[in-house]
C-alpha atoms as a PDB file:
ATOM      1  CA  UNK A   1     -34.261 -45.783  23.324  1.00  0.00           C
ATOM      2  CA  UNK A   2     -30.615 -46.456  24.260  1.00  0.00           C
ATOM      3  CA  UNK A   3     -30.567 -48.544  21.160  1.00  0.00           C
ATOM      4  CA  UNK A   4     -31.605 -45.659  19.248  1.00  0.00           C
ATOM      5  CA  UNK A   5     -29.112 -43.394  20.482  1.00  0.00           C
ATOM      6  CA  UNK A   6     -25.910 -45.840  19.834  1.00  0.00           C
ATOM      7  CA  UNK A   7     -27.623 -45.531  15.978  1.00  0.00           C
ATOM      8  CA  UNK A   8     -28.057 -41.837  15.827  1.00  0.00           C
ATOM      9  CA  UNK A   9     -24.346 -42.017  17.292  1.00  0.00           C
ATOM     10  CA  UNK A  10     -22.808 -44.330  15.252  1.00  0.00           C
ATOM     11  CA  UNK A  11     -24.513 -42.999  12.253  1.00  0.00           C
ATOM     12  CA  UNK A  12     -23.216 -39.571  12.804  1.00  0.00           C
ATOM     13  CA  UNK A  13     -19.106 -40.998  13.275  1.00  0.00           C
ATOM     14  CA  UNK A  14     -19.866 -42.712  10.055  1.00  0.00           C
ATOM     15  CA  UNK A  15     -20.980 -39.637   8.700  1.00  0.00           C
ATOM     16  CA  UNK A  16     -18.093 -37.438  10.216  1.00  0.00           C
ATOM     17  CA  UNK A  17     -15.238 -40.355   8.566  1.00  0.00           C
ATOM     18  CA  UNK A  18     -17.029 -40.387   4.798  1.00  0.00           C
ATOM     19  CA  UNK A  19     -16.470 -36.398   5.169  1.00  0.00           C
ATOM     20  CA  UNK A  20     -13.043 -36.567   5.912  1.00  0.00           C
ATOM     21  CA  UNK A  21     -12.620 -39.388   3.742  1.00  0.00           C
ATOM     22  CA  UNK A  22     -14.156 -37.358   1.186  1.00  0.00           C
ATOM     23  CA  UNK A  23     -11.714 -34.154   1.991  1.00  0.00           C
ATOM     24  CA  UNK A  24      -8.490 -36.346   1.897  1.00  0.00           C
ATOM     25  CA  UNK A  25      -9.567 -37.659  -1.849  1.00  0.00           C
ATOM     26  CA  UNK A  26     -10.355 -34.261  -3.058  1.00  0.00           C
ATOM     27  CA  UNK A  27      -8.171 -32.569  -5.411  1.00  0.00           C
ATOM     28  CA  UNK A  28      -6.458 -28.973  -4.168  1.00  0.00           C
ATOM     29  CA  UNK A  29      -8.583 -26.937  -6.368  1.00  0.00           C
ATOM     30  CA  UNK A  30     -11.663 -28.972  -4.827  1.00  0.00           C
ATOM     31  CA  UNK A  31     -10.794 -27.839  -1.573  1.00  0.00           C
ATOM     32  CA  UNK A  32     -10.015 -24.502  -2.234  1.00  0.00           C
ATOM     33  CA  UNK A  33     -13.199 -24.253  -3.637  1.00  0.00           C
ATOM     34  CA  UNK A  34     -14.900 -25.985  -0.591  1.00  0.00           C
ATOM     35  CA  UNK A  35     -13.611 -23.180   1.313  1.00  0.00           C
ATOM     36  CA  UNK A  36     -14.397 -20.468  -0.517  1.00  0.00           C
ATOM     37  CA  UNK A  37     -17.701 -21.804  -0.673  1.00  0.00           C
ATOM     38  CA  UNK A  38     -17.779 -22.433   3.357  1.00  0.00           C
ATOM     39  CA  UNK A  39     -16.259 -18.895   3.393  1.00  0.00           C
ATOM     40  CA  UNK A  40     -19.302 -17.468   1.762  1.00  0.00           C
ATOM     41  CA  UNK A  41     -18.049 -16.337  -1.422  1.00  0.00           C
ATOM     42  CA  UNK A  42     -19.580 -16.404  -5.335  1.00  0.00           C
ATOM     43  CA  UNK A  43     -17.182 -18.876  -7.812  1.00  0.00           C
ATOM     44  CA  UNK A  44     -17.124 -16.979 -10.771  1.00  0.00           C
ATOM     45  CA  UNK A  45     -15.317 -17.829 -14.524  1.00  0.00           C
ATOM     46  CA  UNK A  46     -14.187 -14.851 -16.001  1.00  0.00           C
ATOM     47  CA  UNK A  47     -12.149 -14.865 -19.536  1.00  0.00           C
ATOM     48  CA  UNK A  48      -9.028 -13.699 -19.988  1.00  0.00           C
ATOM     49  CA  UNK A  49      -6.450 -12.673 -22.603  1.00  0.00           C
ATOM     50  CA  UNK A  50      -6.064 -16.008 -23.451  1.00  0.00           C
ATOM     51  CA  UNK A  51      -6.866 -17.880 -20.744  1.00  0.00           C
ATOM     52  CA  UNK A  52      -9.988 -18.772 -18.436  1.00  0.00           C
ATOM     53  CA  UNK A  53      -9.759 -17.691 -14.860  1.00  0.00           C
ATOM     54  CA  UNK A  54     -11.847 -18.703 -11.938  1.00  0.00           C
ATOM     55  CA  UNK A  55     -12.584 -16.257  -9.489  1.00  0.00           C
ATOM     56  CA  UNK A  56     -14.139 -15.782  -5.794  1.00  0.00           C
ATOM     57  CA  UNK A  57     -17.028 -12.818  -5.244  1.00  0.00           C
ATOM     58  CA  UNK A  58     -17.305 -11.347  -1.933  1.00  0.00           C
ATOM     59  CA  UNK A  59     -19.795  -7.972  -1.287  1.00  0.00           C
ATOM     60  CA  UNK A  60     -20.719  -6.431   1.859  1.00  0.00           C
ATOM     61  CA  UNK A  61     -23.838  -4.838   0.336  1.00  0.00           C
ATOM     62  CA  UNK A  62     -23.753  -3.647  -3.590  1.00  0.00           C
ATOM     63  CA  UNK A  63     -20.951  -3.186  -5.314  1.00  0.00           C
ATOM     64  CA  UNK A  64     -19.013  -0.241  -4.134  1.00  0.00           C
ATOM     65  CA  UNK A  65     -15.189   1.567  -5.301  1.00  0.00           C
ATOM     66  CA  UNK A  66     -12.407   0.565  -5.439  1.00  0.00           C
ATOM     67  CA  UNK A  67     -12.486  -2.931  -5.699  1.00  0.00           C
ATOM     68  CA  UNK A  68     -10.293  -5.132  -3.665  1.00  0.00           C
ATOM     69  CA  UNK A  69      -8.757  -7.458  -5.357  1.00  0.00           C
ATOM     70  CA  UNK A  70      -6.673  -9.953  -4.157  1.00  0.00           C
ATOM     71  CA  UNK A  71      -4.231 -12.683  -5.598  1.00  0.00           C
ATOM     72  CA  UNK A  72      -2.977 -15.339  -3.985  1.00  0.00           C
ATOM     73  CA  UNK A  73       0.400 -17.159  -3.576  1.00  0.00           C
ATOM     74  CA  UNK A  74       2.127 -19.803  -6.221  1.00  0.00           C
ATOM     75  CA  UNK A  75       0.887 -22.671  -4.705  1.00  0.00           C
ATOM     76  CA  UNK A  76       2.600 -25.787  -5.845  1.00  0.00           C
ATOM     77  CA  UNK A  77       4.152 -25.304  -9.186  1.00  0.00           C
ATOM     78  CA  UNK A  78       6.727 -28.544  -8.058  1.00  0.00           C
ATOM     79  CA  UNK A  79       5.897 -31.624  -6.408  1.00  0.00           C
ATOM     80  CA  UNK A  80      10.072 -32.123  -6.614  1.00  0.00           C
ATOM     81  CA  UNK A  81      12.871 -30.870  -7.986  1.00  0.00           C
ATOM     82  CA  UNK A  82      12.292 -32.200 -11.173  1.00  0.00           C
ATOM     83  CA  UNK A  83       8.568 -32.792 -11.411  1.00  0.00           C
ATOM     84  CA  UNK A  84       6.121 -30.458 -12.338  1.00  0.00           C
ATOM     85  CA  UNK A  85       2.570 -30.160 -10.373  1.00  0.00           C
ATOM     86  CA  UNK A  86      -0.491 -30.960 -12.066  1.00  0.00           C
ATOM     87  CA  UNK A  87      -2.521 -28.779  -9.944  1.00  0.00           C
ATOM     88  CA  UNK A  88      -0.516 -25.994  -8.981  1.00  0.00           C
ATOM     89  CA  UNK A  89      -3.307 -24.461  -6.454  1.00  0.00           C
ATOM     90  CA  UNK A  90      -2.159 -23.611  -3.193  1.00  0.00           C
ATOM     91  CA  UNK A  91      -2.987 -26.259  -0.018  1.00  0.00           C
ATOM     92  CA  UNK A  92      -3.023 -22.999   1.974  1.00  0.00           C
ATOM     93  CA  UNK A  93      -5.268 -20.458   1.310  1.00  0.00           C
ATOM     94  CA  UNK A  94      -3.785 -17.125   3.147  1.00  0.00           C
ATOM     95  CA  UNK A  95      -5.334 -14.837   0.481  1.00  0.00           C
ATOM     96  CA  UNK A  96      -8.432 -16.309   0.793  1.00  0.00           C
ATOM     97  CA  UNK A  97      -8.749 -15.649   4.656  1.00  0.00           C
ATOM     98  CA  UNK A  98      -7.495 -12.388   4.342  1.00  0.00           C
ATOM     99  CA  UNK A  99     -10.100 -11.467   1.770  1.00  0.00           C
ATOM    100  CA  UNK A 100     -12.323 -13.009   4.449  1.00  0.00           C
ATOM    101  CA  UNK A 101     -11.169 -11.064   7.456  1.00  0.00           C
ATOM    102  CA  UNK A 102     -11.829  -7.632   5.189  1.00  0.00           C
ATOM    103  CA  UNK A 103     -15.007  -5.889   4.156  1.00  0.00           C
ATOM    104  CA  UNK A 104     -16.997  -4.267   1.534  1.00  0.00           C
ATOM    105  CA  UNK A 105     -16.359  -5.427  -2.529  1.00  0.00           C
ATOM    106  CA  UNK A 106     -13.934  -8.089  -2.995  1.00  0.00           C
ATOM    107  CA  UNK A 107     -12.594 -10.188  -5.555  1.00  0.00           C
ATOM    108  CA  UNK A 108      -9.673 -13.164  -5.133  1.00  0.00           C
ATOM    109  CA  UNK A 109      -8.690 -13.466  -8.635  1.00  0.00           C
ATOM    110  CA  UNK A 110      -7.269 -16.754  -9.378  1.00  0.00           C
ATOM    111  CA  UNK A 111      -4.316 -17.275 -11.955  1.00  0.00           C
ATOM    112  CA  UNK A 112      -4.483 -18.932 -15.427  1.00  0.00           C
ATOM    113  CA  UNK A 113      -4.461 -22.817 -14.686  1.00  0.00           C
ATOM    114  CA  UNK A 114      -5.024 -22.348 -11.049  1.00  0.00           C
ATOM    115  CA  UNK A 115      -8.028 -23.594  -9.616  1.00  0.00           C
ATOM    116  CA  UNK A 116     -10.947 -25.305 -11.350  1.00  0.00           C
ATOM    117  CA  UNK A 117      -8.999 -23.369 -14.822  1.00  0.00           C
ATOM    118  CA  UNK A 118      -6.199 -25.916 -14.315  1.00  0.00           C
ATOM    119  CA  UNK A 119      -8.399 -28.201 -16.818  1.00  0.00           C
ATOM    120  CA  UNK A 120      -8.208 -24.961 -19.288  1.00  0.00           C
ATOM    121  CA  UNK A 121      -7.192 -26.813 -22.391  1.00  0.00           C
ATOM    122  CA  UNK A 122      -4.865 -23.489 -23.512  1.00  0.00           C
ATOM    123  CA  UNK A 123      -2.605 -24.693 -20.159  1.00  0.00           C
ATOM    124  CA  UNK A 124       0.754 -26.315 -20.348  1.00  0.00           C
ATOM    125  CA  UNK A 125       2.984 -26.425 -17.599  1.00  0.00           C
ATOM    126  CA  UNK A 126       5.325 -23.579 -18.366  1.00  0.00           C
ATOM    127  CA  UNK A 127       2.594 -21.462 -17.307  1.00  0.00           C
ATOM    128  CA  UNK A 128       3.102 -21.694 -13.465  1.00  0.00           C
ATOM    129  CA  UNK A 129       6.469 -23.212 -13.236  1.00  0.00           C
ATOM    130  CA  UNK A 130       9.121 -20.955 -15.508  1.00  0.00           C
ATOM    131  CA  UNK A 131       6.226 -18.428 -16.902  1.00  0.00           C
ATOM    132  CA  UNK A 132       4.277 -17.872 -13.618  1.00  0.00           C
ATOM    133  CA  UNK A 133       4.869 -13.709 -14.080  1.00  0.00           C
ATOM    134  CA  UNK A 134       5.511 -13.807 -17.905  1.00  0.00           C
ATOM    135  CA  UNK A 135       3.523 -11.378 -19.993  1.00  0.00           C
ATOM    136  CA  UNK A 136       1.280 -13.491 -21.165  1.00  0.00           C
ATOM    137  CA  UNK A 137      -0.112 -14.190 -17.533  1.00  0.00           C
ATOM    138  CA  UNK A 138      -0.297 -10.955 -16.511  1.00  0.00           C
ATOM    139  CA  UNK A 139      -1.857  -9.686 -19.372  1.00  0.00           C
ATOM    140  CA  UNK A 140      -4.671 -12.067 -19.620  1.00  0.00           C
ATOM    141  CA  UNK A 141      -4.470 -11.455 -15.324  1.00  0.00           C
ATOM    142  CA  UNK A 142      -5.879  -7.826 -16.565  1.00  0.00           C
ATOM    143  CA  UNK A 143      -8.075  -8.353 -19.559  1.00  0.00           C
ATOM    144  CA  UNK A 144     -10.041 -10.608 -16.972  1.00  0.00           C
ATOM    145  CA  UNK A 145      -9.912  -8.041 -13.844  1.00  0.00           C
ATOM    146  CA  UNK A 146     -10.981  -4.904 -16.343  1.00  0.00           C
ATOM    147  CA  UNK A 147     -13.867  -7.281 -18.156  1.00  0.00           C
ATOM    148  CA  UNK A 148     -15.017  -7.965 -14.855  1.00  0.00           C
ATOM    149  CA  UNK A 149     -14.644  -3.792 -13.622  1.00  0.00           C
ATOM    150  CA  UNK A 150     -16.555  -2.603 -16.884  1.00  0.00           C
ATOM    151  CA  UNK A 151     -19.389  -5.440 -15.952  1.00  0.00           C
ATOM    152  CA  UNK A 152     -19.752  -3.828 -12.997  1.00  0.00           C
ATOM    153  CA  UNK A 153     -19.364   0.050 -14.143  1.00  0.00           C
ATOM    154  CA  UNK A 154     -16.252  -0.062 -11.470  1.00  0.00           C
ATOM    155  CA  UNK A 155     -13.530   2.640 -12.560  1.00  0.00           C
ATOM    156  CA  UNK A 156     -10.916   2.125  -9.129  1.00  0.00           C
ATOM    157  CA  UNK A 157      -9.098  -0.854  -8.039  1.00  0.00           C
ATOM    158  CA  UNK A 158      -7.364  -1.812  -5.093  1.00  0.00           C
ATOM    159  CA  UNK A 159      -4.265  -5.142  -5.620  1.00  0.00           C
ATOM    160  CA  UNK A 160      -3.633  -7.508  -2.254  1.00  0.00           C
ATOM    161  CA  UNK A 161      -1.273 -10.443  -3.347  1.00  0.00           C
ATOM    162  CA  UNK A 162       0.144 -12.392  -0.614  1.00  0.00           C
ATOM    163  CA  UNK A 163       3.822 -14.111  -1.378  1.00  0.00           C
ATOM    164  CA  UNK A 164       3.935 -14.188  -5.421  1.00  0.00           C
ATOM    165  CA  UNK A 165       0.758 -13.331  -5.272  1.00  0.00           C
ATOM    166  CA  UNK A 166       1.633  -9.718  -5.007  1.00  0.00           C
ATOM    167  CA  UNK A 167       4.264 -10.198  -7.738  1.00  0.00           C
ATOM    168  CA  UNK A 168       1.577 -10.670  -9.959  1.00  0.00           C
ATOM    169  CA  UNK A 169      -0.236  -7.689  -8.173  1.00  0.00           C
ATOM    170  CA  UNK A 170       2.178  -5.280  -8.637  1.00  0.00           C
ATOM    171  CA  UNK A 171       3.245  -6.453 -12.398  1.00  0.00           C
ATOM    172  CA  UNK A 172      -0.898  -5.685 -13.207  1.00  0.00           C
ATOM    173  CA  UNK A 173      -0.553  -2.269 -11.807  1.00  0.00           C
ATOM    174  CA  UNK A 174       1.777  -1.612 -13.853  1.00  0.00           C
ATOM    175  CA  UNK A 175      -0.290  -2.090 -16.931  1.00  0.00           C
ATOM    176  CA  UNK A 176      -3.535  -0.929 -15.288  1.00  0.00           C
ATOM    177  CA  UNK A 177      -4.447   3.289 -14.610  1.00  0.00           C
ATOM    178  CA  UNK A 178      -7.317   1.505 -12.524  1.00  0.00           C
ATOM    179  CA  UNK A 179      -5.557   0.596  -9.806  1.00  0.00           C
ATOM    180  CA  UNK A 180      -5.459   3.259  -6.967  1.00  0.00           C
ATOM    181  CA  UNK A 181      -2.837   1.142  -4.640  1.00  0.00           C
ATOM    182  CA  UNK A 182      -0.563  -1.768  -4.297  1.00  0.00           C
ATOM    183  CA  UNK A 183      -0.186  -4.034  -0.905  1.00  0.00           C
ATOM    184  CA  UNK A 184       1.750  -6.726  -0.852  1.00  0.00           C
ATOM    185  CA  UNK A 185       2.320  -9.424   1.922  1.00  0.00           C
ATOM    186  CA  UNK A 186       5.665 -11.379   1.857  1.00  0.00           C
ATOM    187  CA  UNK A 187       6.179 -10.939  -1.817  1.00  0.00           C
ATOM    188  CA  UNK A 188       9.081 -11.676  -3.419  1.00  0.00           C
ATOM    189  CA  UNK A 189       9.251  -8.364  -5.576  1.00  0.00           C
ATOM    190  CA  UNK A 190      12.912  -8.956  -6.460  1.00  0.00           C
ATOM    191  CA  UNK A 191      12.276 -12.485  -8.440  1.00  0.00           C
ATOM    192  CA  UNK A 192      15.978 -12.683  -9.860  1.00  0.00           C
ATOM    193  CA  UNK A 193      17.752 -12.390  -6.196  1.00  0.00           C
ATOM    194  CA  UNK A 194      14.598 -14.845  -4.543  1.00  0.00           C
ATOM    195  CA  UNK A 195      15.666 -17.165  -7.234  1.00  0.00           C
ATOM    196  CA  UNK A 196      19.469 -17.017  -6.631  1.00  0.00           C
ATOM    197  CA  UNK A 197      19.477 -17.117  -2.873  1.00  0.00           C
ATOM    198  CA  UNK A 198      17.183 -20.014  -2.505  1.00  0.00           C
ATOM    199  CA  UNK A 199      19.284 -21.596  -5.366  1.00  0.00           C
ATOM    200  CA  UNK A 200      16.025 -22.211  -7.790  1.00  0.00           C
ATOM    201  CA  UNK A 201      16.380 -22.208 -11.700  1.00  0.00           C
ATOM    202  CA  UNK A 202      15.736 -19.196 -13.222  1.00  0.00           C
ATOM    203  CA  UNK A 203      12.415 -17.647 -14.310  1.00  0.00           C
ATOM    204  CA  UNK A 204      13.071 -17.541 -17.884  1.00  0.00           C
ATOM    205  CA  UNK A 205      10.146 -16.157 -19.563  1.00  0.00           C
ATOM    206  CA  UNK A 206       8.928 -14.043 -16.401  1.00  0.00           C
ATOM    207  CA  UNK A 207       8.999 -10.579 -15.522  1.00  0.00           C
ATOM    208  CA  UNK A 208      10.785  -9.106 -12.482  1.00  0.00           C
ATOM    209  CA  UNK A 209       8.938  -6.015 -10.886  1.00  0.00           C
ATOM    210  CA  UNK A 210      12.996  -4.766  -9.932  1.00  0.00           C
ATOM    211  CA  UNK A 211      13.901  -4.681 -13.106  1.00  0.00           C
ATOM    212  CA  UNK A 212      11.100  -2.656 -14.290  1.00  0.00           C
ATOM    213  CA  UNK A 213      10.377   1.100 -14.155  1.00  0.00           C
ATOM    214  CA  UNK A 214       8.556   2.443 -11.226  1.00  0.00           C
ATOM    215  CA  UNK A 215       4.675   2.547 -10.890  1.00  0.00           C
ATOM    216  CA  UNK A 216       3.239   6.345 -10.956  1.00  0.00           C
ATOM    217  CA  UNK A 217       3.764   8.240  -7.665  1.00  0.00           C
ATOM    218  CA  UNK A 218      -0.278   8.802  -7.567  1.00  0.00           C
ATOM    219  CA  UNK A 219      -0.548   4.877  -7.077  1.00  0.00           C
ATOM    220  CA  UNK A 220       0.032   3.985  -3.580  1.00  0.00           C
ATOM    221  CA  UNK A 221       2.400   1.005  -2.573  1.00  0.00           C
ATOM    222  CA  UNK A 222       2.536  -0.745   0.720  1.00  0.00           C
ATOM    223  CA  UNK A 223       5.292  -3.869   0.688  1.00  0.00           C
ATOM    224  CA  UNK A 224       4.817  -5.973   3.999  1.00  0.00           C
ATOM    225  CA  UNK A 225       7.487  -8.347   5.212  1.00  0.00           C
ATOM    226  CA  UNK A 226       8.264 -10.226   7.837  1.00  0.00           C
ATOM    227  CA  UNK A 227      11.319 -10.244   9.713  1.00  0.00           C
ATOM    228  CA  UNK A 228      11.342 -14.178  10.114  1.00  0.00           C
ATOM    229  CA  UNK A 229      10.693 -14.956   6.817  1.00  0.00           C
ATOM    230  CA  UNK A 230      13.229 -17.242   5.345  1.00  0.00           C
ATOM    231  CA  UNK A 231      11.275 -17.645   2.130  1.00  0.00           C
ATOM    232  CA  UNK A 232      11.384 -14.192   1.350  1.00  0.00           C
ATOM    233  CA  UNK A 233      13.810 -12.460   3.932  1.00  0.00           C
ATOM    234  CA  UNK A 234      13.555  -8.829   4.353  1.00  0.00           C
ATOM    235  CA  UNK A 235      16.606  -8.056   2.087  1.00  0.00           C
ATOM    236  CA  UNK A 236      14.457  -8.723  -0.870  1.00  0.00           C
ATOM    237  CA  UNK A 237      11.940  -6.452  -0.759  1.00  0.00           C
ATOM    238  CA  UNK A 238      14.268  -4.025   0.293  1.00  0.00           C
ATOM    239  CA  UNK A 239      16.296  -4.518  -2.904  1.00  0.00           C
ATOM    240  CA  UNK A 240      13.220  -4.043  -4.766  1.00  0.00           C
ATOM    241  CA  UNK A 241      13.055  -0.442  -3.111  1.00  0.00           C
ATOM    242  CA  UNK A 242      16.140   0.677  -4.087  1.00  0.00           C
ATOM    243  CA  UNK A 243      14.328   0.734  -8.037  1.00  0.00           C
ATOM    244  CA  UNK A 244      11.073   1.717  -6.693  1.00  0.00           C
ATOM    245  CA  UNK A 245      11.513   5.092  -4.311  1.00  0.00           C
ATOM    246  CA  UNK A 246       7.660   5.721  -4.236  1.00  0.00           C
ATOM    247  CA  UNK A 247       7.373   2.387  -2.596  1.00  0.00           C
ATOM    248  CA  UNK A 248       6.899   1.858   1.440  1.00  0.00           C
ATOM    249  CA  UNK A 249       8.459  -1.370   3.073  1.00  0.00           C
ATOM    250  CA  UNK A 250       7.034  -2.155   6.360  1.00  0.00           C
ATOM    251  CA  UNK A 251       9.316  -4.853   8.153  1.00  0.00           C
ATOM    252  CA  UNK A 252       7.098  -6.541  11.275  1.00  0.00           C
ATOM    253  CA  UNK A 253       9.671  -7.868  13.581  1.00  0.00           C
ATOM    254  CA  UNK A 254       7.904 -11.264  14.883  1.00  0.00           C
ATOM    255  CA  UNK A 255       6.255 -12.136  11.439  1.00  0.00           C
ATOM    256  CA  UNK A 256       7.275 -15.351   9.290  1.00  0.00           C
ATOM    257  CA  UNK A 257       5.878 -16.186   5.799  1.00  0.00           C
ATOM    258  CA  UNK A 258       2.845 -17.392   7.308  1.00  0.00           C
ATOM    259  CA  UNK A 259       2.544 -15.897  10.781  1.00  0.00           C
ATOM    260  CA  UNK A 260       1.100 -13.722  12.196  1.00  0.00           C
ATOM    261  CA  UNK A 261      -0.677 -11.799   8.980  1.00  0.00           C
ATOM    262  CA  UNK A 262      -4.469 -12.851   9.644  1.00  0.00           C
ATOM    263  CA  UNK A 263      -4.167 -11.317  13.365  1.00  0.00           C
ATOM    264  CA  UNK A 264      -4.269  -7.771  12.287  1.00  0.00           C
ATOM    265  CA  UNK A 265      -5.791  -7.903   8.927  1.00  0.00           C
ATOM    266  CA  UNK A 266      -7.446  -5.365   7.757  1.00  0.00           C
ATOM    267  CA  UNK A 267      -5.471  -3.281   9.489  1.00  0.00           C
ATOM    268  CA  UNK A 268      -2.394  -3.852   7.500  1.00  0.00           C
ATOM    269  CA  UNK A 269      -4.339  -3.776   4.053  1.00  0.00           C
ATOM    270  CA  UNK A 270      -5.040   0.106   4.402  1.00  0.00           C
ATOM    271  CA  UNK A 271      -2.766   1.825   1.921  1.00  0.00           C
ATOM    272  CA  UNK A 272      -2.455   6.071   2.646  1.00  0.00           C
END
């Protein structure tokens, strides 16, 4: 009997170091999807406007209005200063816990070459380095979120993005009557100033939600930041609002880029 129990144990440390042998081998957009999966949530491959787009389900009960939708950060467009990911999807997956910690119909919409699209053969890397808010992206960003609304006879939308994620959020509303409101989480809505101060190269090729007219007073905007953040420090979205008067900054005094926004979600994501 002991004999048998050394076994069962050492079988089961064997069986605990092949899974985190497994997990250290596994490619980012195998991981995120291992979450998602461990999370719950439907994988999904929804077309685009020129792109494929993989995408994470998450209902409650049946499908109900508006539909959440949430985007999540850049990820890893560098590995360096001079060389270019080949699997830009982000190692952390913020959105994806947030969608987790909410309720009722949800979809994380994943980006064109993020995820298992990275292998998308339309991708080159322009598309989430230089491009990662160009038109293109956010176009074929909506023609995949309406395909998948009119599927599901859904006429209201509600964007989360969390860091450029909400970049990307707000720059669909714009082009979308669907969508009912905008939150953001640490977003840097002011991409030409994010750029300077951190000393990147510049976006050419992508859109800047400052530079661009305001979103329709009936569409409600809620722009978290935290007062830490030193990725995207308050000032930003603050410059943002001085083009966008409809829009509400919210400035949380002991919150960073990462911390503390899974504490007291939902309770941030309302938008009224």
């Amino acid at each position: 009997m002991a004999c048998d129990r050394i076994d069962a144990y050492v079988n089961a440390v064997v069986l605990v170091f092949a899974a985190l042998l497994l997990s250290a081998c596994a490619s980012p957009s195998q991981r995120y999807a291992s979450h998602a999966h461990t999370l719950g949530f439907k994988a999904l491959a929804l077309e685009g406007g020129g792109f494929l787009h993989i995408a994470y389900e998450a209902t409650d009960s049946s499908p109900s209005q508006p539909l959440k939708v949430y985007i999540e950060h850049d990820g890893t467009p560098w590995t360096g200063k001079r060389t270019v990911s080949d699997d830009p999807t982000p190692r952390t997956h913020l959105s994806l816990e947030l969608m987790a910690r909410d309720s009722g119909h949800r979809l994380l919409l994943g980006r064109p070459c993020y995820l298992e699209a990275k292998d998308d053969a339309r991708c080159n890397p322009l598309i989430w380095t230089h491009q990662r808010y160009s038109p293109q992206v956010i176009d074929s960003m909506v023609a995949a979120l309406r395909g998948y609304l009119e599927s599901h006879g859904i006429t209201s939308t509600a964007l989360i993005g969390y860091s450029g994620g909400g970049t990307i959020a707000w720059l669909m509303a714009e082009r979308m009557p669907e969508v009912k409101s905008v939150v953001t989480v640490a977003a840097n809505l002011d991409v030409g100033y994010w750029t300077s101060i951190h000393g990147y190269s510049e976006l050419v090729g992508s859109l800047d939600p400052a530079r661009q007219p305001p979103l329709p007073a009936s569409v409600c905007q809620r722009h978290y930041v935290g007062k830490q953040d030193t990725n995207v420090p308050p000032s930003i979205v603050h410059a943002f609002a001085t083009h966008h008067p409809t829009a509400k900054v919210l400035e949380l005094a002991d919150y960073d880029h990462l911390c503390c926004w899974l504490e007291r979600w939902p309770t941030l994501r309302k938008c009224d």
